[in-house]
PDB file of N, CA and C in Angstrom:
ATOM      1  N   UNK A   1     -74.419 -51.964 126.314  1.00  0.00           N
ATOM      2  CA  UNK A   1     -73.958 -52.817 125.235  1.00  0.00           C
ATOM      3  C   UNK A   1     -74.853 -52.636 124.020  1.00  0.00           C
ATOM      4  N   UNK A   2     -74.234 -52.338 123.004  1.00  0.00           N
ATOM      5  CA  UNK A   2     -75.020 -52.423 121.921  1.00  0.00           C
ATOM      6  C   UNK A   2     -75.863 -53.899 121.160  1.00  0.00           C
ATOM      7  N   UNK A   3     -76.893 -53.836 120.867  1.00  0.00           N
ATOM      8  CA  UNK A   3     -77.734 -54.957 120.272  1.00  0.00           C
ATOM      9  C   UNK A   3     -77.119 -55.686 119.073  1.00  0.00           C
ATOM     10  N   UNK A   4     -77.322 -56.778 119.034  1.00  0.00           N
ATOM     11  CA  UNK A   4     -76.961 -57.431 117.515  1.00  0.00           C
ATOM     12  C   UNK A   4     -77.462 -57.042 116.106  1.00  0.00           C
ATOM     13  N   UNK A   5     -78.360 -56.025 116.211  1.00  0.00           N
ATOM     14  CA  UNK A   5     -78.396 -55.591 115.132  1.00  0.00           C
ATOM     15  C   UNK A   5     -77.963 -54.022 115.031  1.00  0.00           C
ATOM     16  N   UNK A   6     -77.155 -53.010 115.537  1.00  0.00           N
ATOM     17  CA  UNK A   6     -76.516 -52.297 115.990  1.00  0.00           C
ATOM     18  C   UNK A   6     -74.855 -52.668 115.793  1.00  0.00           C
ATOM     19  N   UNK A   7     -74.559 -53.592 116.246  1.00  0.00           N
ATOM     20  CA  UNK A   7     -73.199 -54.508 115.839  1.00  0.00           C
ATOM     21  C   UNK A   7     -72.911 -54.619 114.394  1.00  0.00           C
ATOM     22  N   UNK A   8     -74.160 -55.357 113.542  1.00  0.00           N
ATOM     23  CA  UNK A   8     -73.935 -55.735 112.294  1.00  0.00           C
ATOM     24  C   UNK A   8     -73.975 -54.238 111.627  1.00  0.00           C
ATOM     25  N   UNK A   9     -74.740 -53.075 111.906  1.00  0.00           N
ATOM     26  CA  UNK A   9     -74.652 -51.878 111.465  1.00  0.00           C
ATOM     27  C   UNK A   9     -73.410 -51.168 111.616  1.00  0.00           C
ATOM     28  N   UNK A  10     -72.788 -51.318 112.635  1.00  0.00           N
ATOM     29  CA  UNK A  10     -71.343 -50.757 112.744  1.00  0.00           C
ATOM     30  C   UNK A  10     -70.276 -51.571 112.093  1.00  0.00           C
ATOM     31  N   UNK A  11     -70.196 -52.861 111.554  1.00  0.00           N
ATOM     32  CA  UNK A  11     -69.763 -53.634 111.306  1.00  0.00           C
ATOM     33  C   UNK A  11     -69.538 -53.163 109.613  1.00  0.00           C
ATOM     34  N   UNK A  12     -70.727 -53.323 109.113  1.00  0.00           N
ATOM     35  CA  UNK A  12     -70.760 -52.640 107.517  1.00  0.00           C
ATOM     36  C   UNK A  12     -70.584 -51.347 107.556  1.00  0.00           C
ATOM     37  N   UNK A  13     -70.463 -50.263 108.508  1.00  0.00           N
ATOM     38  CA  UNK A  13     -70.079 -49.189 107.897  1.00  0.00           C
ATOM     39  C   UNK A  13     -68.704 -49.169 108.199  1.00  0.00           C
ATOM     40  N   UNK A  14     -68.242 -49.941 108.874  1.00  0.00           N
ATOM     41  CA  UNK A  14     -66.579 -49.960 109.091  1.00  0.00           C
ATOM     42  C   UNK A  14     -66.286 -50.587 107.750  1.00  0.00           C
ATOM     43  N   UNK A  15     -66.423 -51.715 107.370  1.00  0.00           N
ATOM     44  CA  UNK A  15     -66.463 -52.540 105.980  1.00  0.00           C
ATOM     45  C   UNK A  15     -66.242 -51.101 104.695  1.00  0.00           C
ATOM     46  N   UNK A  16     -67.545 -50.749 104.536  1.00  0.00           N
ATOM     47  CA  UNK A  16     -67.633 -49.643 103.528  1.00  0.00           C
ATOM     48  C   UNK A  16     -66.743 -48.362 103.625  1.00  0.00           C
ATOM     49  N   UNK A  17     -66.351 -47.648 104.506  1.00  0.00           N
ATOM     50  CA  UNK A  17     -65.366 -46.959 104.830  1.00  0.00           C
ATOM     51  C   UNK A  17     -64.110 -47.234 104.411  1.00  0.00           C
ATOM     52  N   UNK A  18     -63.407 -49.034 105.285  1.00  0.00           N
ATOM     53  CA  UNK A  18     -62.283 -49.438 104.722  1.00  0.00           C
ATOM     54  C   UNK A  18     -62.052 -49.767 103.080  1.00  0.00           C
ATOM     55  N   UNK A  19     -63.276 -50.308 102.215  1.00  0.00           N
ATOM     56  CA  UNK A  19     -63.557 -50.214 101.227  1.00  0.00           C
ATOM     57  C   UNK A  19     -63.487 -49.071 100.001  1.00  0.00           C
ATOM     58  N   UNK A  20     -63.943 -48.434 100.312  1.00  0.00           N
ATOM     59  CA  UNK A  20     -64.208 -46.962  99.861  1.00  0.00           C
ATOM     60  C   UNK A  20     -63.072 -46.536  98.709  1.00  0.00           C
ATOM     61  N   UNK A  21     -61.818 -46.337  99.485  1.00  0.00           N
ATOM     62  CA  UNK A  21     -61.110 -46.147  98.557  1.00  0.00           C
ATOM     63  C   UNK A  21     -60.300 -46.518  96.877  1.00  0.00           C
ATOM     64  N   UNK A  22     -60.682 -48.133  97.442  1.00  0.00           N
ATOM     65  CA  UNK A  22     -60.490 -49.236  96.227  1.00  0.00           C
ATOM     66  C   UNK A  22     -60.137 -48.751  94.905  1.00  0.00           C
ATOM     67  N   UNK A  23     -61.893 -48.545  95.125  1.00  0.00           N
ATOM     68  CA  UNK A  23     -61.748 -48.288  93.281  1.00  0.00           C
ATOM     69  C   UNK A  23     -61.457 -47.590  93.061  1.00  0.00           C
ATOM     70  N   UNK A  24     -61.152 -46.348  93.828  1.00  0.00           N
ATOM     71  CA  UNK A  24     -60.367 -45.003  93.462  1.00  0.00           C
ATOM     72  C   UNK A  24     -58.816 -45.470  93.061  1.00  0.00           C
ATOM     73  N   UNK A  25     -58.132 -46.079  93.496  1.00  0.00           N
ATOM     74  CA  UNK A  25     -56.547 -46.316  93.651  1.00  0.00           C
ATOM     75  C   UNK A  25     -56.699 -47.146  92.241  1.00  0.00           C
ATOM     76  N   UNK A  26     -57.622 -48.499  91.869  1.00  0.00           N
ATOM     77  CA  UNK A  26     -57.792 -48.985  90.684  1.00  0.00           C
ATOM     78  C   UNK A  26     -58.129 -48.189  89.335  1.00  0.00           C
ATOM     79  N   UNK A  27     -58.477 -47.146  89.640  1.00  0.00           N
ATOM     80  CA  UNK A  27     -58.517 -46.134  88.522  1.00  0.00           C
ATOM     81  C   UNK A  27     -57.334 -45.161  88.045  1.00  0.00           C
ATOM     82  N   UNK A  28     -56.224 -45.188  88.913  1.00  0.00           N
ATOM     83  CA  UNK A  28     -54.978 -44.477  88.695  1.00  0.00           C
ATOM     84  C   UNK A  28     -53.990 -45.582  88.651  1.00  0.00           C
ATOM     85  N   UNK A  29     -53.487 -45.040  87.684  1.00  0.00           N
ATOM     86  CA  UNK A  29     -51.379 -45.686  87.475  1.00  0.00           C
ATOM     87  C   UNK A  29     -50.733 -44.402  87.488  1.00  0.00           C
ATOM     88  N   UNK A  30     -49.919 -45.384  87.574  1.00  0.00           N
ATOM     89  CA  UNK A  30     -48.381 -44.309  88.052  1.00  0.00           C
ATOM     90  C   UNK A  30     -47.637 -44.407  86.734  1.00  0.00           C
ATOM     91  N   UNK A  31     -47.367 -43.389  86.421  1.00  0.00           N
ATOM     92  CA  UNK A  31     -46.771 -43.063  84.715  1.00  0.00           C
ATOM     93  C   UNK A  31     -45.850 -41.984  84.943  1.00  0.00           C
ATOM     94  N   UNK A  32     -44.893 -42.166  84.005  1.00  0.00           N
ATOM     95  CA  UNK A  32     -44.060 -41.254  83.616  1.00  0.00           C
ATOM     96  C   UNK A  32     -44.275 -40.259  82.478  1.00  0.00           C
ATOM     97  N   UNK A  33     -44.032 -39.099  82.181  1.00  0.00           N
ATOM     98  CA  UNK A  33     -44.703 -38.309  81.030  1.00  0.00           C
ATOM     99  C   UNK A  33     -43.353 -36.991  81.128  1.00  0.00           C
ATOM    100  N   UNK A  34     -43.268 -37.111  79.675  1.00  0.00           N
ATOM    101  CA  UNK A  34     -42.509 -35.765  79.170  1.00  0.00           C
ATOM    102  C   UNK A  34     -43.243 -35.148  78.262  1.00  0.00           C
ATOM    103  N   UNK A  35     -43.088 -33.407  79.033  1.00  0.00           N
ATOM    104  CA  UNK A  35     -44.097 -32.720  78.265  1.00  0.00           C
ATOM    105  C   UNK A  35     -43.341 -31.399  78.559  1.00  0.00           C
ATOM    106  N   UNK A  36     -44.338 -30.189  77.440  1.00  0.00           N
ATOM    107  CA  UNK A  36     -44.080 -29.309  78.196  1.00  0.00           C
ATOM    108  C   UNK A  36     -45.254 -27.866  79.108  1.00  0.00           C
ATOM    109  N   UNK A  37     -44.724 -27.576  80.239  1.00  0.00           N
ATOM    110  CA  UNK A  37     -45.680 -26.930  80.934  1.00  0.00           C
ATOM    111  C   UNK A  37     -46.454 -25.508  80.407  1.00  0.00           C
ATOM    112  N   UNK A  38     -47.662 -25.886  80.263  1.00  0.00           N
ATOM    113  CA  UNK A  38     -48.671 -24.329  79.504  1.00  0.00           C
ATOM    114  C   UNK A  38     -48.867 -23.530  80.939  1.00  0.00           C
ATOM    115  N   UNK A  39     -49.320 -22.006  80.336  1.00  0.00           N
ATOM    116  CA  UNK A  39     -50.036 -21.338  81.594  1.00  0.00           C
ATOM    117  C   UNK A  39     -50.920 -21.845  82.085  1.00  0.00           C
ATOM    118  N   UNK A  40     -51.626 -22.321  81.082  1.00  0.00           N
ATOM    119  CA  UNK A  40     -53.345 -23.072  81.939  1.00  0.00           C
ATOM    120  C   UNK A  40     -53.179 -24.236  82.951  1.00  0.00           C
ATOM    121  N   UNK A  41     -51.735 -24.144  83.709  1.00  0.00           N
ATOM    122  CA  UNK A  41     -51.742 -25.598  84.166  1.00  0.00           C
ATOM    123  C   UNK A  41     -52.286 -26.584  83.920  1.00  0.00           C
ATOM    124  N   UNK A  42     -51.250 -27.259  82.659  1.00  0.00           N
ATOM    125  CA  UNK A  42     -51.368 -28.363  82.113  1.00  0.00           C
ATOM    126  C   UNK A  42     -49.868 -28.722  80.719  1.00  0.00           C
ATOM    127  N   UNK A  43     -50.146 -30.066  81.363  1.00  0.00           N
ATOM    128  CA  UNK A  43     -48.708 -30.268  80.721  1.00  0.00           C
ATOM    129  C   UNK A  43     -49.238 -30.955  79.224  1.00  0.00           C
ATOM    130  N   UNK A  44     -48.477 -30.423  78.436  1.00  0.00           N
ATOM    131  CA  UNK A  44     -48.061 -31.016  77.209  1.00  0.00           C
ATOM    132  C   UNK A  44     -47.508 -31.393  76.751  1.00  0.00           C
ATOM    133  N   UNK A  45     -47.825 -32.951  76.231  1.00  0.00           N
ATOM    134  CA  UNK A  45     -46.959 -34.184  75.736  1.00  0.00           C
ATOM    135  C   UNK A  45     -47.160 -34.593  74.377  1.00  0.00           C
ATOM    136  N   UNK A  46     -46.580 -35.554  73.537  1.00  0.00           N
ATOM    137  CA  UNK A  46     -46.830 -36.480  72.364  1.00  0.00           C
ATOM    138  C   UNK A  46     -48.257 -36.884  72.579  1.00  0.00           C
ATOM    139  N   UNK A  47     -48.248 -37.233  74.120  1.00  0.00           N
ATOM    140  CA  UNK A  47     -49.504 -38.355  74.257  1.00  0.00           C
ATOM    141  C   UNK A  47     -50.962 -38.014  74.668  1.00  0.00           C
ATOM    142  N   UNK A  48     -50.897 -36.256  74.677  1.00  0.00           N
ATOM    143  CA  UNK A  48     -51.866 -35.915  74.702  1.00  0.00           C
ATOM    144  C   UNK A  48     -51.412 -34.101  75.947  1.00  0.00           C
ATOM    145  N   UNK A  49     -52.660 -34.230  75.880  1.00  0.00           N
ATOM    146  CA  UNK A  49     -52.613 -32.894  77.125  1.00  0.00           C
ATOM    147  C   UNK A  49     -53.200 -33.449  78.530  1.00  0.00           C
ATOM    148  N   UNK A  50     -52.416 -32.965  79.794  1.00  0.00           N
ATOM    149  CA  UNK A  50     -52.749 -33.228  80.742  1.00  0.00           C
ATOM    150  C   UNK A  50     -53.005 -32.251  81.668  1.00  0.00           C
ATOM    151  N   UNK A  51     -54.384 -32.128  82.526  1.00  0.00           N
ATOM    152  CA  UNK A  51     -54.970 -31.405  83.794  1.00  0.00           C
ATOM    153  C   UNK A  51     -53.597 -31.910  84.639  1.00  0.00           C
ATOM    154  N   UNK A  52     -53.211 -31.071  85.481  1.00  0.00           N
ATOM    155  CA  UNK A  52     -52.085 -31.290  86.560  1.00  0.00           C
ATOM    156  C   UNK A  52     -53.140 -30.349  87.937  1.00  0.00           C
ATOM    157  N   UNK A  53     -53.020 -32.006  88.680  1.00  0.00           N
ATOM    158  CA  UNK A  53     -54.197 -31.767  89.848  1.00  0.00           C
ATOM    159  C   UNK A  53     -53.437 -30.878  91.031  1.00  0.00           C
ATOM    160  N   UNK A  54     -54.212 -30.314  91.964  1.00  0.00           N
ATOM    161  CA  UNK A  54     -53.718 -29.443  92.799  1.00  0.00           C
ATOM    162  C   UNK A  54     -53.344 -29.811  93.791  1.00  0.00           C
ATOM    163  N   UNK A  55     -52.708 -30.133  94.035  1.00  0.00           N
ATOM    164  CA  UNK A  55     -51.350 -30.693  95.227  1.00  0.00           C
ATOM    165  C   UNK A  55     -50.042 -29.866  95.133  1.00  0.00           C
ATOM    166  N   UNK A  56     -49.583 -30.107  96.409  1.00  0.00           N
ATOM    167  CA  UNK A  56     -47.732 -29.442  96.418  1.00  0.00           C
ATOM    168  C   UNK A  56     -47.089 -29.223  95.244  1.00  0.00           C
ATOM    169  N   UNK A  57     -46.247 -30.753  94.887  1.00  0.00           N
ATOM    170  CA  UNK A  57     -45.710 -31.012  94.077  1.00  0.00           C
ATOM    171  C   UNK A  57     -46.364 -29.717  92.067  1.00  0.00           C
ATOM    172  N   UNK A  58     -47.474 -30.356  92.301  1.00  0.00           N
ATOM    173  CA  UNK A  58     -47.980 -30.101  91.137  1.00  0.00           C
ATOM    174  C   UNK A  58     -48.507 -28.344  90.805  1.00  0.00           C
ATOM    175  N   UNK A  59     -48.590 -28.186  91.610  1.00  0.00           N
ATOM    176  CA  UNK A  59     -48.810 -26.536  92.126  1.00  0.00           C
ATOM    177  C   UNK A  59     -46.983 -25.886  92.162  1.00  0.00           C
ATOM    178  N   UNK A  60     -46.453 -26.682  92.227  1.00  0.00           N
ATOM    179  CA  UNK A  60     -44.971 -26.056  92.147  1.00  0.00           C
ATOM    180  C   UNK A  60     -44.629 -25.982  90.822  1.00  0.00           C
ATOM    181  N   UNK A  61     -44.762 -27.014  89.987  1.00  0.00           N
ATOM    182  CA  UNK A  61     -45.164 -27.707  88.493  1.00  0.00           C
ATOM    183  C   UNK A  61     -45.337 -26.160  88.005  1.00  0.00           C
ATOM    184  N   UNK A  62     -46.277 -25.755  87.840  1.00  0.00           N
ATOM    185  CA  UNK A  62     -47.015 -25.632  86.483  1.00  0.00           C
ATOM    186  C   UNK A  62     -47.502 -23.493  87.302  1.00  0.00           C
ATOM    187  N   UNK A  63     -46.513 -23.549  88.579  1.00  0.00           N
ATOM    188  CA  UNK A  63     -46.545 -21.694  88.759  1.00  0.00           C
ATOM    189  C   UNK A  63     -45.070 -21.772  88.586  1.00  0.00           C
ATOM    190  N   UNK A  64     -43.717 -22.386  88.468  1.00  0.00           N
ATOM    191  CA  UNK A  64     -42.695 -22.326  88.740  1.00  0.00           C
ATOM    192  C   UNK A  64     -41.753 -22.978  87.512  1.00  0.00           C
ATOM    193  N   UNK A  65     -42.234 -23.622  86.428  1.00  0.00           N
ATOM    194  CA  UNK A  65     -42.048 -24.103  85.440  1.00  0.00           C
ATOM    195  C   UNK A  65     -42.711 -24.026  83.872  1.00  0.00           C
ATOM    196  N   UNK A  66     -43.346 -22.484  84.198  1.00  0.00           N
ATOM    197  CA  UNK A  66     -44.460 -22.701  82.827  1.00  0.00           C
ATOM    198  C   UNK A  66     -43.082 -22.261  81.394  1.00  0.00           C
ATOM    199  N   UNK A  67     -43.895 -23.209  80.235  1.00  0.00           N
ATOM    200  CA  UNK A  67     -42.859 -23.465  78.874  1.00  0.00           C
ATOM    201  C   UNK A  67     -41.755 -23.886  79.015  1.00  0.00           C
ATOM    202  N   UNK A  68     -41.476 -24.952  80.272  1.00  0.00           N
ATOM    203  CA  UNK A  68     -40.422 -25.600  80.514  1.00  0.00           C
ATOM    204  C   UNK A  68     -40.568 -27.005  80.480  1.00  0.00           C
ATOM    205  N   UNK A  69     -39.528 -28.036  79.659  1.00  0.00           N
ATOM    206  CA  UNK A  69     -39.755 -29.419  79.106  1.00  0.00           C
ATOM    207  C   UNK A  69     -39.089 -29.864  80.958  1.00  0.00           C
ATOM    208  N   UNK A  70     -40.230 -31.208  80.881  1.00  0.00           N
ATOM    209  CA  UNK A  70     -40.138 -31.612  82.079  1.00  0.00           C
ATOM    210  C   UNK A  70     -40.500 -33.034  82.127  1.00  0.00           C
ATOM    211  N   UNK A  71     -40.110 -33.856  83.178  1.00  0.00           N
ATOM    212  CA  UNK A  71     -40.242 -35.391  83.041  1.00  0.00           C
ATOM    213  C   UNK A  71     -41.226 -35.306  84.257  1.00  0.00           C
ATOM    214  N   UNK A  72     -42.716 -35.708  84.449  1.00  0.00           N
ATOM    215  CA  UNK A  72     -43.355 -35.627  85.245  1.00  0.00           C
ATOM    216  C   UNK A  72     -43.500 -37.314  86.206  1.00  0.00           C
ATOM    217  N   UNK A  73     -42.861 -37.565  87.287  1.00  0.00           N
ATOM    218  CA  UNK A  73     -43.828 -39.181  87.654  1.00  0.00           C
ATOM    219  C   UNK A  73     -45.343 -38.724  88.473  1.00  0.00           C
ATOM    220  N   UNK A  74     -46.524 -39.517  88.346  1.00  0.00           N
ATOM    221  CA  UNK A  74     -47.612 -39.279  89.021  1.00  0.00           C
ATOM    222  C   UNK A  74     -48.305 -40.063  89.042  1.00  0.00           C
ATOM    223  N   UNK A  75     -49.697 -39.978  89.312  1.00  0.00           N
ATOM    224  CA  UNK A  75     -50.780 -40.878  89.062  1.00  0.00           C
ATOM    225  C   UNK A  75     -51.777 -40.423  88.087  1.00  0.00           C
ATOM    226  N   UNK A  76     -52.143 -41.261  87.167  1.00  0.00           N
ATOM    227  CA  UNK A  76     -52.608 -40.787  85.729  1.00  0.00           C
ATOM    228  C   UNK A  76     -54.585 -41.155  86.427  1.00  0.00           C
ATOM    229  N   UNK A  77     -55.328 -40.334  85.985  1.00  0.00           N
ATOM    230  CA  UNK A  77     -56.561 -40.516  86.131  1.00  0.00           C
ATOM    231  C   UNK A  77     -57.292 -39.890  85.300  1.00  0.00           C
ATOM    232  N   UNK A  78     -58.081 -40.551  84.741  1.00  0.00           N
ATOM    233  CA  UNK A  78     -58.887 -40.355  83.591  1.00  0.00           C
ATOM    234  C   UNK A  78     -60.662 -39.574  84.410  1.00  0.00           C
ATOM    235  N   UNK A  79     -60.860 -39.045  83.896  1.00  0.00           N
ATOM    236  CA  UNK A  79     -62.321 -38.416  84.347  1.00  0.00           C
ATOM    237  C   UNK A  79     -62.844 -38.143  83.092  1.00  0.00           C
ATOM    238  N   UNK A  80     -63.698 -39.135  82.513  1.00  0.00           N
ATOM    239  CA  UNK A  80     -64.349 -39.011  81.221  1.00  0.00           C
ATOM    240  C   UNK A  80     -63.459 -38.059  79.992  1.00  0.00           C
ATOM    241  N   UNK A  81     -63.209 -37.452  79.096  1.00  0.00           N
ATOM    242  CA  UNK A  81     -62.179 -37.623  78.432  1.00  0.00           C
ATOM    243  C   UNK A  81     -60.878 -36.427  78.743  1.00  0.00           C
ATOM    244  N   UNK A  82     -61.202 -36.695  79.977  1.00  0.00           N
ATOM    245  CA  UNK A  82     -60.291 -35.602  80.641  1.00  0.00           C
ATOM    246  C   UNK A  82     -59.191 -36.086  81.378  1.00  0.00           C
ATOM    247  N   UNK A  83     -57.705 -36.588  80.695  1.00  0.00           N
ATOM    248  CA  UNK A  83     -56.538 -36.640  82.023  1.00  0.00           C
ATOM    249  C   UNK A  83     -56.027 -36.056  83.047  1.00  0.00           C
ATOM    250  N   UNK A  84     -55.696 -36.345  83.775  1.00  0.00           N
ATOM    251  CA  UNK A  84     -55.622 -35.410  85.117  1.00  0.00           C
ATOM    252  C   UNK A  84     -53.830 -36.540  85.702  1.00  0.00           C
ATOM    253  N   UNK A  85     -53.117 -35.435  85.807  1.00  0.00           N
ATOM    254  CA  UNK A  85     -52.065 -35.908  86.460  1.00  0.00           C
ATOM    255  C   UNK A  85     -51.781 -35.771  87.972  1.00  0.00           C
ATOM    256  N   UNK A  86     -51.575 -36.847  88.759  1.00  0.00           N
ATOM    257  CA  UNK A  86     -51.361 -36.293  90.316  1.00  0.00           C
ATOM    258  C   UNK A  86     -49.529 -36.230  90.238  1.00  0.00           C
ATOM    259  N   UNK A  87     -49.119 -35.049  90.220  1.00  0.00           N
ATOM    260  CA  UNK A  87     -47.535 -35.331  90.926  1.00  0.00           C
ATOM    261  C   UNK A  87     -46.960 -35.834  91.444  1.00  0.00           C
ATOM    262  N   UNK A  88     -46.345 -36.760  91.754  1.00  0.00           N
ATOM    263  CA  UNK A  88     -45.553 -37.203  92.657  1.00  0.00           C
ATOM    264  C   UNK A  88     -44.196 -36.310  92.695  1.00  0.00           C
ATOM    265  N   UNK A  89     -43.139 -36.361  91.690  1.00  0.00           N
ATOM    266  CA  UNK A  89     -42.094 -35.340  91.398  1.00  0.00           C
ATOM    267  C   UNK A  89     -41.799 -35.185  89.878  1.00  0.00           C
ATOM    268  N   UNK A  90     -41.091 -34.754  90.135  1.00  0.00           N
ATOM    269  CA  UNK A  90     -40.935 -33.726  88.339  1.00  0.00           C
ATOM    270  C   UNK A  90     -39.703 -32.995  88.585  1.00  0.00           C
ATOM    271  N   UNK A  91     -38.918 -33.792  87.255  1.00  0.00           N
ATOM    272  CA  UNK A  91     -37.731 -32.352  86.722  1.00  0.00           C
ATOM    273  C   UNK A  91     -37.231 -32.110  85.510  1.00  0.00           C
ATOM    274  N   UNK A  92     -36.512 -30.900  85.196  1.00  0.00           N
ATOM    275  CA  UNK A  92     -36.473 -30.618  84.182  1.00  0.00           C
ATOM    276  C   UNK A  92     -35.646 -31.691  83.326  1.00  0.00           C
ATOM    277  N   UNK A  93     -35.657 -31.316  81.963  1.00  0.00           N
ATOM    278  CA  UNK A  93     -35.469 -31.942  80.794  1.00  0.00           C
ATOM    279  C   UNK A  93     -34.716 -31.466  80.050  1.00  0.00           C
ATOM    280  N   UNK A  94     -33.239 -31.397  79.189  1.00  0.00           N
ATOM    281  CA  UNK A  94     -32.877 -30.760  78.271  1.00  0.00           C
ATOM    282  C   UNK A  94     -33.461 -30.659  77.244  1.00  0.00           C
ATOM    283  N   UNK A  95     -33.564 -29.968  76.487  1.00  0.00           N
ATOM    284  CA  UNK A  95     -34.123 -29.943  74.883  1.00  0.00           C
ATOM    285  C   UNK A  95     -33.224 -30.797  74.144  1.00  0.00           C
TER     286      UNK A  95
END
């Protein structure tokens, strides 16, 4: 059997673990964005330029759609003055 102070140690790292993610999820929204896709993977909008992060979706994005107007949904995350889009899905756009 483990000791009572062994308990309270497993106790807070279960705590901090389940924790952990928080503020990550509080730092992203979910946004919609029309832009259009550069080679440098990254989309371009009115509202600025966006990093398009490397996942499925977004890796399909931006090798399979480059200079094509597109409606992106994702999760918007800021990294000091750098946007970064996570994909969720994306499709094209008429001109």
């Amino acid at each position: 059997m483990l000791d009572d102070d062994a308990k309270i140690l497993s106790l807070l790292l279960a705590a901090i673990v389940l924790l952990l993610p928080v503020p990550l999820l509080s730092q992203s929204e979910k946004v919609a964005i029309v832009g259009e896709v550069n080679d440098t993977h990254q989309l371009v909008a009115d509202s600025g330029i966006y990093e398009v992060a490397d996942n499925e979706a977004g890796d399909r994005l931006v090798y399979d759609y480059i200079g094509q107007k597109v409606k992106v949904v994702g999760m918007l995350r800021v990294e000091g003055d750098v946007k970064v889009i996570i994909v969720i899905s994306f499709q094209t756009v008429d001109e």
